[in-house]
Protein backbone atom coordinates (compact mmCIF):
# COMPACT_ATOMS: atom_id res chain seq x y z
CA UNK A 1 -20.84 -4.98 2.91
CA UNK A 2 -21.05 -1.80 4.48
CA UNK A 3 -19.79 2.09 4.87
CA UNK A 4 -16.65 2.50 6.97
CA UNK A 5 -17.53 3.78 10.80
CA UNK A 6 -15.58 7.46 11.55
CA UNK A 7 -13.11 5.13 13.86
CA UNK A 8 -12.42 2.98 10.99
CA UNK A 9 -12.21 5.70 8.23
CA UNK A 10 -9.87 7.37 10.43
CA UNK A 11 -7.48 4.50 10.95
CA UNK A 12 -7.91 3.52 7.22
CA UNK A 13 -7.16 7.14 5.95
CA UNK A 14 -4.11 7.85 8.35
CA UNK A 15 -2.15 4.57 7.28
CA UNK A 16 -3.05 5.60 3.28
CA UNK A 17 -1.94 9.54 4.56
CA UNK A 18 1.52 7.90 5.58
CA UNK A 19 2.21 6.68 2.15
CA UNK A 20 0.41 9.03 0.01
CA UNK A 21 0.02 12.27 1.71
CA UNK A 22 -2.29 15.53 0.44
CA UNK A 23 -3.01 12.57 -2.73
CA UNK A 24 -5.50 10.99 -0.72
CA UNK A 25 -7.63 13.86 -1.88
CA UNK A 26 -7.74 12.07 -4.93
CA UNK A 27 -8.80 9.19 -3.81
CA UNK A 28 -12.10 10.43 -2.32
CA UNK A 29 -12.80 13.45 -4.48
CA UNK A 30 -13.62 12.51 -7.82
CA UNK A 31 -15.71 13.19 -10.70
CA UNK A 32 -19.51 12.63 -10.40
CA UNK A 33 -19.39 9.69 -13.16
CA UNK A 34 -15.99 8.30 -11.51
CA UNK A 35 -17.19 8.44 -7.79
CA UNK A 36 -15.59 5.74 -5.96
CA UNK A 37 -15.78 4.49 -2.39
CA UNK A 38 -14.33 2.42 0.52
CA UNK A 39 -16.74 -0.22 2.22
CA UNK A 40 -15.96 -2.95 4.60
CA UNK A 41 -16.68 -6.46 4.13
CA UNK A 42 -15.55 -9.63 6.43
CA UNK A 43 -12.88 -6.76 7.90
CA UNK A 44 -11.75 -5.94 4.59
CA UNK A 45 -11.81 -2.43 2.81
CA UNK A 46 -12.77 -2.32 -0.43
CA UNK A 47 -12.45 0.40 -2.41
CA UNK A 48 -14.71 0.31 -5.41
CA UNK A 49 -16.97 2.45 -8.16
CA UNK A 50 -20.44 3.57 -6.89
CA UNK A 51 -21.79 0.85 -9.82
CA UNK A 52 -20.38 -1.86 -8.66
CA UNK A 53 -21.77 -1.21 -5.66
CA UNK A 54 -25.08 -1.04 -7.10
CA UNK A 55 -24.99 -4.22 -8.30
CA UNK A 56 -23.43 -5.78 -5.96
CA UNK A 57 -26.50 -4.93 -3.50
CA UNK A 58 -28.10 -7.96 -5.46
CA UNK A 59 -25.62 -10.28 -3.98
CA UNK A 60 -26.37 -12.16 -0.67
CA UNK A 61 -23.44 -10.94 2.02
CA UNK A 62 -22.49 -14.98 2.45
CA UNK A 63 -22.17 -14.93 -1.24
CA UNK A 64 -19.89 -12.17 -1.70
CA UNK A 65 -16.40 -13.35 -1.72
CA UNK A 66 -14.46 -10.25 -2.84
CA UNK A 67 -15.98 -6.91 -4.36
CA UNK A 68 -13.19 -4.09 -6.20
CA UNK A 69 -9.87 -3.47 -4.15
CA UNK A 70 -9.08 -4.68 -1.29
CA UNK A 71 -7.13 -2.23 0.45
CA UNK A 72 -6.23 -3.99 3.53
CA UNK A 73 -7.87 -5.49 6.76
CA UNK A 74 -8.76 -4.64 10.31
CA UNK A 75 -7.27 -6.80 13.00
CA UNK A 76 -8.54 -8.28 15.42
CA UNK A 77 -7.17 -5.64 17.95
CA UNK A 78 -8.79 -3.20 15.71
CA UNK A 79 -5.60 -2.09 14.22
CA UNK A 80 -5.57 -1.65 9.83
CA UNK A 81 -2.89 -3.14 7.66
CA UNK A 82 -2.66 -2.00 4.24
CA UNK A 83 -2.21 -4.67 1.73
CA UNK A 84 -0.46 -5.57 -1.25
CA UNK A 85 -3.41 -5.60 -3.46
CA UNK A 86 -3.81 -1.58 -2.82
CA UNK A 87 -0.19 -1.31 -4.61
CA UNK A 88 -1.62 0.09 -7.73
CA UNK A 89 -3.46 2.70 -6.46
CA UNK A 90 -0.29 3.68 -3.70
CA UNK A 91 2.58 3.65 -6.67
CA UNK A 92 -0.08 6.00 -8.54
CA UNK A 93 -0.14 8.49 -6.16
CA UNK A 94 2.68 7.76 -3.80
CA UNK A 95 4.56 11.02 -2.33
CA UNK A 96 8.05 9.32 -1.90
CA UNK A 97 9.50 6.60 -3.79
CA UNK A 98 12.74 4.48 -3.54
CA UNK A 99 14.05 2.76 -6.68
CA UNK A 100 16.10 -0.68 -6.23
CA UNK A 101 18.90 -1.55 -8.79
CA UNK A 102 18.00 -5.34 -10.10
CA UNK A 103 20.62 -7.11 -7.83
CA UNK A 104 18.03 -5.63 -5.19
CA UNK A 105 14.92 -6.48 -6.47
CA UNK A 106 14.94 -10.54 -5.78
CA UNK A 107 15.71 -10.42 -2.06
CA UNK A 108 12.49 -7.44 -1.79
CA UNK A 109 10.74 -10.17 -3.71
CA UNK A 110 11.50 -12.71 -0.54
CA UNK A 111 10.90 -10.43 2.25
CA UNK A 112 14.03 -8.59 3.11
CA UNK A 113 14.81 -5.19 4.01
CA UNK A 114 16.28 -2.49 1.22
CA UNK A 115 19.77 -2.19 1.67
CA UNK A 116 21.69 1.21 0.96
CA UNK A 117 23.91 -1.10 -1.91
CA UNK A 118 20.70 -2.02 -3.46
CA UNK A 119 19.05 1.33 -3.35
CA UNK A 120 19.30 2.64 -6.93
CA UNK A 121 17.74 6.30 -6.30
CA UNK A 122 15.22 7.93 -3.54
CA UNK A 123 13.14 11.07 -3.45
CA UNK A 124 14.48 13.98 -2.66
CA UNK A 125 13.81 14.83 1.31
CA UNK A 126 12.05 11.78 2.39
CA UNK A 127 11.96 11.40 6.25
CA UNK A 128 12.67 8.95 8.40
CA UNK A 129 9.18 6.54 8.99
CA UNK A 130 7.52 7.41 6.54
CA UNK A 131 6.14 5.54 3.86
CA UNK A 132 7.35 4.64 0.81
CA UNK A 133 6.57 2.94 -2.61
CA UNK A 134 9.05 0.50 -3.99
CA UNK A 135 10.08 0.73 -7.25
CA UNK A 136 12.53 -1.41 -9.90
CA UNK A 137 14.50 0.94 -12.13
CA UNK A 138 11.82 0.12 -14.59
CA UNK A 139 9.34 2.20 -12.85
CA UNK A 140 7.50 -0.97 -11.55
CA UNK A 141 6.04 -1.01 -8.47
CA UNK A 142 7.30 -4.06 -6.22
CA UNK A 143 5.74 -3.50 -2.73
CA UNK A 144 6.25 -0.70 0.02
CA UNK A 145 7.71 -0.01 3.25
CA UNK A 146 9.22 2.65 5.73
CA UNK A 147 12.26 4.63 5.65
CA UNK A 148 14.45 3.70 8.10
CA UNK A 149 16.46 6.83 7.28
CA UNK A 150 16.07 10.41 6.18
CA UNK A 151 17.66 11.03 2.89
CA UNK A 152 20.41 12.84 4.65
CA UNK A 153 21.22 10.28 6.25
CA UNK A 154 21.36 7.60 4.10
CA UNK A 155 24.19 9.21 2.19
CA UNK A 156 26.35 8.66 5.36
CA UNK A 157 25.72 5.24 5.91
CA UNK A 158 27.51 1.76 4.78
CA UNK A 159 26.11 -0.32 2.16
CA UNK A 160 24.74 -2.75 4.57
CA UNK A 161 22.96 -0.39 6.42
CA UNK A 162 18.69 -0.78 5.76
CA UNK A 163 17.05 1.80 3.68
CA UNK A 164 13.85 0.60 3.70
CA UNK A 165 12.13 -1.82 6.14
CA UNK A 166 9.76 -4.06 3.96
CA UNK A 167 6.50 -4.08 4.90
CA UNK A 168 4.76 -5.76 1.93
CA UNK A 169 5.63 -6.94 -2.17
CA UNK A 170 4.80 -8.73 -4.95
CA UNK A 171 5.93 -12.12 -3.78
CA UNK A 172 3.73 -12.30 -1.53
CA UNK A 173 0.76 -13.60 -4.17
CA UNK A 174 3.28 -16.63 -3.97
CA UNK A 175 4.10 -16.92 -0.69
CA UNK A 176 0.96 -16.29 1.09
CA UNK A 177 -1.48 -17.57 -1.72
CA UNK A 178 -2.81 -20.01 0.40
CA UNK A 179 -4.79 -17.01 3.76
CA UNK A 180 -4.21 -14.39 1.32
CA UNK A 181 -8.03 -14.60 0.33
């Protein structure tokens, strides 16, 4: 396990930036006895508390199997893709949010794209690309994606039309159990 290089930090922190905006100050800046931080292991980011790194230095690296939360991996290519175990920490300080009604939420659950007739209610001035956090009208979070419209323009279009191209959700503990780890 070790720190993030500036390459990777930067790739890391502009994918979290495009869900969670200015809030990723509060990811990094943090109290003195809540200081967490990201470190890469087997091209996996962790993000965990400065104690449990400390004791995880008395681990072997072949030993160590999973440390905190993952936030994602690094490709191959180099490229980072956030996972669903970072949802938590997204829905907590996500910037724009889309709410499905609950004849919505199953087919999120398999894979598919949000649908304008299954979007219940979206934040106010949301742009097109940009990240969201996926939400039942419970205020659960089910996984996350990226507009496909502006909020302007969603109003205009049919209820087939896609909302919200699905990127990751809950299901996929299920359907991927098997690589996920």
């Amino acid at each position: 396990m070790r720190p993030l290089t500036e390459e990777e930090t930067k790739a890391v922190f502009e994918k979290l930036a495009n869900y969670i905006g200015k809030n990723l100050v509060h990811l990094i800046d943090r109290d003195e006895d809540d200081a967490y931080c990201f470190r890469l292991h087997k091209d996996r980011v962790y993000y965990l508390p400065l104690p449990m790194l400390h004791l995880a230095t008395s681990v072997a690296r072949p030993n160590l199997v999973s440390l905190g939360t993952c936030f994602g991996k690094f490709s191959k290519s180099g490229k980072f893709k956030l996972g669903i175990t970072c949802l938590d920490w997204l829905a907590k300080y996500a910037k724009y949010k889309v709410w499905i009604k609950p004849s919505g939420e199953l087919p999120f659950l398999y894979g598919n794209h949000v649908a304008k007739a299954h979007m219940g209610r979206i934040t106010e001035d949301t742009p097109e690309h940009q990240g969201v956090v996926v939400f039942n009208m419970g205020d659960v979070p089910l996984g996350f994606g990226v507009t496909a419209r502006s909020t302007l323009d969603t109003r205009k279009l049919d209820p087939t039309g896609i909302i919200v191209f699905h990127q990751a959700d809950v299901g996929e503990f299920l359907r991927d159990e098997d690589t996920m780890f």
